[in-house]
C-alpha atoms as a PDB file:
ATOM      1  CA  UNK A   1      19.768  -1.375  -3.152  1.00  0.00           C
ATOM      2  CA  UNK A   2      17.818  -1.998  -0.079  1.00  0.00           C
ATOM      3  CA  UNK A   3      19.234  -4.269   2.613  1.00  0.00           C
ATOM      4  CA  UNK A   4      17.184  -7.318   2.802  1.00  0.00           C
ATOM      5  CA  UNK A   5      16.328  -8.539   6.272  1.00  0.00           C
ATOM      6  CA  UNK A   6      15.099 -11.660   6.950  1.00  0.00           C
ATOM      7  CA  UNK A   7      11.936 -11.591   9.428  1.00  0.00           C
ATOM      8  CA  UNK A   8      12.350 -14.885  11.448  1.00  0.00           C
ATOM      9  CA  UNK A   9      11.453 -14.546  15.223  1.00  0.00           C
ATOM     10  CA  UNK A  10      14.472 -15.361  16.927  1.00  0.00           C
ATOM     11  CA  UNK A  11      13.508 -17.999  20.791  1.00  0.00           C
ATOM     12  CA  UNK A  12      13.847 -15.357  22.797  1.00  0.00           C
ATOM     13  CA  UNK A  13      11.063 -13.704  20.880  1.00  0.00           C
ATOM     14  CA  UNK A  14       9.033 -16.664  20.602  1.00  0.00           C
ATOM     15  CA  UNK A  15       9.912 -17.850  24.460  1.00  0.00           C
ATOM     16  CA  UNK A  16       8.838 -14.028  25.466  1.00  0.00           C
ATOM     17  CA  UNK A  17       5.314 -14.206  23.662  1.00  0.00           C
ATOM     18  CA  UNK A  18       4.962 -17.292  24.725  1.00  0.00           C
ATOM     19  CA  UNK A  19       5.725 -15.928  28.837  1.00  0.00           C
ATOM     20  CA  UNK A  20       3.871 -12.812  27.959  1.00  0.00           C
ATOM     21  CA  UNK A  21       0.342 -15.172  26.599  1.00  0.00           C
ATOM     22  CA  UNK A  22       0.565 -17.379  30.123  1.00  0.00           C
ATOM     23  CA  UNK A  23       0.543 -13.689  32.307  1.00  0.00           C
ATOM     24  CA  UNK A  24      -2.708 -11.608  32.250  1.00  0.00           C
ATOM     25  CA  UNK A  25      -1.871  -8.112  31.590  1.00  0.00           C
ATOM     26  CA  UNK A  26      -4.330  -5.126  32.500  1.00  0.00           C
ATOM     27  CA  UNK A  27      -4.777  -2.598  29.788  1.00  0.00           C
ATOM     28  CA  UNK A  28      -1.839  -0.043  30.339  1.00  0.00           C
ATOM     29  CA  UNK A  29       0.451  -3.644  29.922  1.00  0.00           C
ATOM     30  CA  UNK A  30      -0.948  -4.361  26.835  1.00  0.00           C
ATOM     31  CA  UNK A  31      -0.807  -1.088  25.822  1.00  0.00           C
ATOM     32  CA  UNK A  32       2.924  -0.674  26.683  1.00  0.00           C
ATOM     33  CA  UNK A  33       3.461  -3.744  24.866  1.00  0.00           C
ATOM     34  CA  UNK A  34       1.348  -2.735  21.809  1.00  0.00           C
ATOM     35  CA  UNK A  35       3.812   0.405  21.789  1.00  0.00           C
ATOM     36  CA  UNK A  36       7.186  -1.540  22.255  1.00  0.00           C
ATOM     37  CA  UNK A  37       6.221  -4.107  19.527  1.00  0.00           C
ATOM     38  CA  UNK A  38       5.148  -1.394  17.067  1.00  0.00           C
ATOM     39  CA  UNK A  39       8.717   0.359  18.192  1.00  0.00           C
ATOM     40  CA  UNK A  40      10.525  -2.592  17.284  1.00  0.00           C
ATOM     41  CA  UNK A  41       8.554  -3.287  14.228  1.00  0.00           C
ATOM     42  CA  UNK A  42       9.778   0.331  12.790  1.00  0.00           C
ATOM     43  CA  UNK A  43      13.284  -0.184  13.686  1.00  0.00           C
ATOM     44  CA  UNK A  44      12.746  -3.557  10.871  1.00  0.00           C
ATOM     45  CA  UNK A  45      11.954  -0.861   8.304  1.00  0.00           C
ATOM     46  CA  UNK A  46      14.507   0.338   5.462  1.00  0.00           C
ATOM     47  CA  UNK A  47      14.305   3.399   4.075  1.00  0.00           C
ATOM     48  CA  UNK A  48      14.569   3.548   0.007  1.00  0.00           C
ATOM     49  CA  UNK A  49      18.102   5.559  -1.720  1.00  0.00           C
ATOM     50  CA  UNK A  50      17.417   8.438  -3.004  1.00  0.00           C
ATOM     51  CA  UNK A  51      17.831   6.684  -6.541  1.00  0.00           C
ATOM     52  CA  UNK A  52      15.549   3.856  -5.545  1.00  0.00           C
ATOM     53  CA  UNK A  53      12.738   6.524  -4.575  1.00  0.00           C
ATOM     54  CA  UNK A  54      13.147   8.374  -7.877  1.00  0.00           C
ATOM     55  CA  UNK A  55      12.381   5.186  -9.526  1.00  0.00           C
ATOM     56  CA  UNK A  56       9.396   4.057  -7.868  1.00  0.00           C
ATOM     57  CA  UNK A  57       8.394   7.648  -8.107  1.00  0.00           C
ATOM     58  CA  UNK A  58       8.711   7.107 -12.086  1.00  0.00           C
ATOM     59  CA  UNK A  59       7.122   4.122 -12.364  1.00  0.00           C
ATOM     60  CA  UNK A  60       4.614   4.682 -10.108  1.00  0.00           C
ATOM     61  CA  UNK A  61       3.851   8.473 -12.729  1.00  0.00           C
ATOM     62  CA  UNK A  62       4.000   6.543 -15.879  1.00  0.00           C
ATOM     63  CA  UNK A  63       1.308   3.815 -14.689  1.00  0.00           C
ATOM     64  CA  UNK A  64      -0.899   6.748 -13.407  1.00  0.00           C
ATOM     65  CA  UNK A  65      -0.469   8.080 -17.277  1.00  0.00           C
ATOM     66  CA  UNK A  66      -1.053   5.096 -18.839  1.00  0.00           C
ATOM     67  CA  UNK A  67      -4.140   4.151 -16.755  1.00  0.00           C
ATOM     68  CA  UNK A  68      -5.297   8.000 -17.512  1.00  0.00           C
ATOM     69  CA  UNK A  69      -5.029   7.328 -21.261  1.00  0.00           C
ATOM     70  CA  UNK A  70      -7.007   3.929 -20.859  1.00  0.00           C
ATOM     71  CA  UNK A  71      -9.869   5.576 -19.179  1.00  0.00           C
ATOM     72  CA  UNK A  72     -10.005   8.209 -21.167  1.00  0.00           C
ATOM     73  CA  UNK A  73     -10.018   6.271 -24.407  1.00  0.00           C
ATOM     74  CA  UNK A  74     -12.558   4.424 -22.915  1.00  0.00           C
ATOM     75  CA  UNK A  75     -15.009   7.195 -21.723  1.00  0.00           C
ATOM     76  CA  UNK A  76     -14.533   8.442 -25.261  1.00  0.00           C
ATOM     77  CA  UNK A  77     -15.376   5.037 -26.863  1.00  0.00           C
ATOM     78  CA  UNK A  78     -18.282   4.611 -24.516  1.00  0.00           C
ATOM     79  CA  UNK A  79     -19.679   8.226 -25.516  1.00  0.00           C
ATOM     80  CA  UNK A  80     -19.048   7.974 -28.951  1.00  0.00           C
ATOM     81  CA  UNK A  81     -21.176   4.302 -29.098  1.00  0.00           C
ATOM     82  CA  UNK A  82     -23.979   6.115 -26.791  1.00  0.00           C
ATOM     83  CA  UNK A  83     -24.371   8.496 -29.122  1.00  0.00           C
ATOM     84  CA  UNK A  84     -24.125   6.368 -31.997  1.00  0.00           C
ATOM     85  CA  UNK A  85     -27.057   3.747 -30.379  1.00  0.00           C
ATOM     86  CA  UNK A  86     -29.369   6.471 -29.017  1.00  0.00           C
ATOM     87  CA  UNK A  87     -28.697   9.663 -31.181  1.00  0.00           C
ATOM     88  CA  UNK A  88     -27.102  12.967 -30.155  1.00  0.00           C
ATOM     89  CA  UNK A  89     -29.872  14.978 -27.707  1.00  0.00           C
ATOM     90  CA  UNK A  90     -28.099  18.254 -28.921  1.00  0.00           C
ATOM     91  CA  UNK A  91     -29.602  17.729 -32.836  1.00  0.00           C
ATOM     92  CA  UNK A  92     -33.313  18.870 -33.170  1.00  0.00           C
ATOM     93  CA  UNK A  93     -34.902  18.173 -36.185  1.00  0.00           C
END
């Protein structure tokens, strides 16, 4: 099971952005903060098990299935009433 992590900023988070929003930065700053931020953002992330991927992996096959079969079935029901309505083109008589 994944760990769960809690994604409160902590104050010296909050007193940083705070410091970093009263200082003008030029654009390599910003940049190099963009960078650091996304850095820190990916070192939040948690990786699935390999059991917990092969279960989203399942799920995530069976509803691709399941929403194959229901536009299938309804292509075919839309055809079929088409052709019922207007007449099959393929018939000359």
């Amino acid at each position: 099971m994944a760990r769960k992590v809690v994604d409160e900023p902590s104050e010296d988070v909050v007193a940083n952005a705070k410091k970093d929003r009263a200082t003008r930065r030029g654009p390599f700053s910003r940049v190099a903060l963009f960078l650091r931020q996304v850095v820190g953002e990916l070192r939040k992330v948690v990786t699935p098990t390999r059991k917990e991927l092969l279960s989203y992996t399942g799920v995530v096959l069976v509803f691709v299935v399941i929403m194959m079969l229901l536009v299938s079935g309804l292509d075919f029901g839309f055809s079929a009433l088409v052709n019922f309505l207007f007449g099959d083109p393929t018939i000359t008589g």
